[in-house]
Protein backbone atom coordinates (compact mmCIF):
# COMPACT_ATOMS: atom_id res chain seq x y z
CA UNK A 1 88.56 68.06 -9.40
CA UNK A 2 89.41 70.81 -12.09
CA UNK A 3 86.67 72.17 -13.66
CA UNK A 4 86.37 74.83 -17.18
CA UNK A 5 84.33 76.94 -18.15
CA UNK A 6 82.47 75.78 -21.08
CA UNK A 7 79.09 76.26 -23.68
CA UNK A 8 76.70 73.36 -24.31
CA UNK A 9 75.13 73.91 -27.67
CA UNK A 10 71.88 71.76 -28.74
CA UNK A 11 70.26 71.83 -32.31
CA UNK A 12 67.21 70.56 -33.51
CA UNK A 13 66.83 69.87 -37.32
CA UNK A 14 64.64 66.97 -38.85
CA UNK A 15 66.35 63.50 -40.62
CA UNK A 16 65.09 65.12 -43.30
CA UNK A 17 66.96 68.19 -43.83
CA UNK A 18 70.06 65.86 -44.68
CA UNK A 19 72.06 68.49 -42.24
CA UNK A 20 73.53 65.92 -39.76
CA UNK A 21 76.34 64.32 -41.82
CA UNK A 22 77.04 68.55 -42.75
CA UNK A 23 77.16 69.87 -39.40
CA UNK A 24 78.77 67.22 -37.58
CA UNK A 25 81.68 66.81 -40.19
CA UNK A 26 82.04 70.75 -39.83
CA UNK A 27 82.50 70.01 -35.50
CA UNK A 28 84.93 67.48 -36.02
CA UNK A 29 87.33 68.13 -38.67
CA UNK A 30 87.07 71.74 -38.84
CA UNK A 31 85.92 73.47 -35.35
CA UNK A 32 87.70 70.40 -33.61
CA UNK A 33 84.12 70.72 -30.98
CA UNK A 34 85.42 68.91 -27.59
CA UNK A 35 82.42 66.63 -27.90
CA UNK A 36 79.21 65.60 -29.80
CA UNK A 37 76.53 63.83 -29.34
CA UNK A 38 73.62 63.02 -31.42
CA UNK A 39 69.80 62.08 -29.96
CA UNK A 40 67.34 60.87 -32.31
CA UNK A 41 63.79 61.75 -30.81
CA UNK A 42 60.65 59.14 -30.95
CA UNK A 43 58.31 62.50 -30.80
CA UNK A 44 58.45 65.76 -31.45
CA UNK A 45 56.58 68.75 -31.91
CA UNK A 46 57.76 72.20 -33.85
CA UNK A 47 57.41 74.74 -36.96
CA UNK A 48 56.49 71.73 -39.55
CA UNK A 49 53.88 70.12 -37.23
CA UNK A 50 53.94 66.73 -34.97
CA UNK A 51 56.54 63.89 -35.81
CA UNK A 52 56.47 60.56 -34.19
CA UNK A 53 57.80 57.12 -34.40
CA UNK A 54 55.68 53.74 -33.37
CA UNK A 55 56.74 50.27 -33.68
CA UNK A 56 55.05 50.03 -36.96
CA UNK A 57 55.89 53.26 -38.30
CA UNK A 58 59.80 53.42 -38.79
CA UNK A 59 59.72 57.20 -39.54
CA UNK A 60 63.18 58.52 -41.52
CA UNK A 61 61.79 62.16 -40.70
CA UNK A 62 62.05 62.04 -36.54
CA UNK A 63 63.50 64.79 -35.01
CA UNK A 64 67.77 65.12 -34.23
CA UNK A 65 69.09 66.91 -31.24
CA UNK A 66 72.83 67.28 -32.04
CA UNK A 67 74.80 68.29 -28.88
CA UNK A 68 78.27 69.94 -28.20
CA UNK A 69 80.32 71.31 -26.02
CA UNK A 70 83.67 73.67 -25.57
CA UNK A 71 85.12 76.83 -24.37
CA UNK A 72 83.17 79.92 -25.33
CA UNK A 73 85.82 81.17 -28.09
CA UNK A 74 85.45 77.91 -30.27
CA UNK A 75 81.49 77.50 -29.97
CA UNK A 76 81.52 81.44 -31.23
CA UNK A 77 83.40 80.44 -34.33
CA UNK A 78 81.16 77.61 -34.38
CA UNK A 79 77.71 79.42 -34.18
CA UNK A 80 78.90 81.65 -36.34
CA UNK A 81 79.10 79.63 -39.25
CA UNK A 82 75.96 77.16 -38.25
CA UNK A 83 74.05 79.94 -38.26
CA UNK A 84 74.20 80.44 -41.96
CA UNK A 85 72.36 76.97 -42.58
CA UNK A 86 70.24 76.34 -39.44
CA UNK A 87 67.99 78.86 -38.20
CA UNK A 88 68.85 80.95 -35.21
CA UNK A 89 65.88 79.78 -33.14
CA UNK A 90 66.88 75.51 -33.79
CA UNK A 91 70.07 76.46 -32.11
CA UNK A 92 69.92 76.89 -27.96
CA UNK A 93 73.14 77.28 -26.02
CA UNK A 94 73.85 77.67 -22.03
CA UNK A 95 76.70 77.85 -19.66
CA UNK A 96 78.09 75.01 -17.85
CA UNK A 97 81.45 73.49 -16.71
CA UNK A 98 83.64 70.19 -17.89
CA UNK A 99 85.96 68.68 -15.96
CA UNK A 100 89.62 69.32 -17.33
């Protein structure tokens, strides 16, 4: 199997930043990102304290993880511009290969 070299990107912002629709547009229609995915969390824990969902608390401020992937070149375009509205430390990033 064929493998590439590639960079798996995660951010963390809250539902209520109102960033998702933002950054995920920006992936697909201008960065053209490989692929995205987008976790909503049940708990979480960070800068603006503890955030969790129960089954009688249906929470609209739960924490996002909003995953991609490609070759290094077009997640450094991509950083590049996500880092002028998310901070630096909400974004983490690491090697790893796709099959081609």
């Amino acid at each position: 199997m064929k493998t590439i070299d590639v960079v798996m990107v995660r951010i963390y912002v809250m539902e209520s930043s109102h960033l998702l629709s933002t950054i995920t547009s920006y992936l697909t229609k201008e960065a053209n990102i490989r692929g995205i995915s987008v976790f909503r969390a049940i708990s979480g824990f960070g800068e603006t304290g503890h955030h969790t969902a129960s089954f009688l608390d249906l929470s609209l401020d739960l924490p996002l993880a909003i995953e991609f992937f490609d070759v290094k070149d077009k997640i450094d375009v991509a950083l590049e511009h996500l880092g002028k509205i998310i901070k630096h430390e909400h974004i983490v990033c690491w090697n790893a290969k796709a099959n081609d």
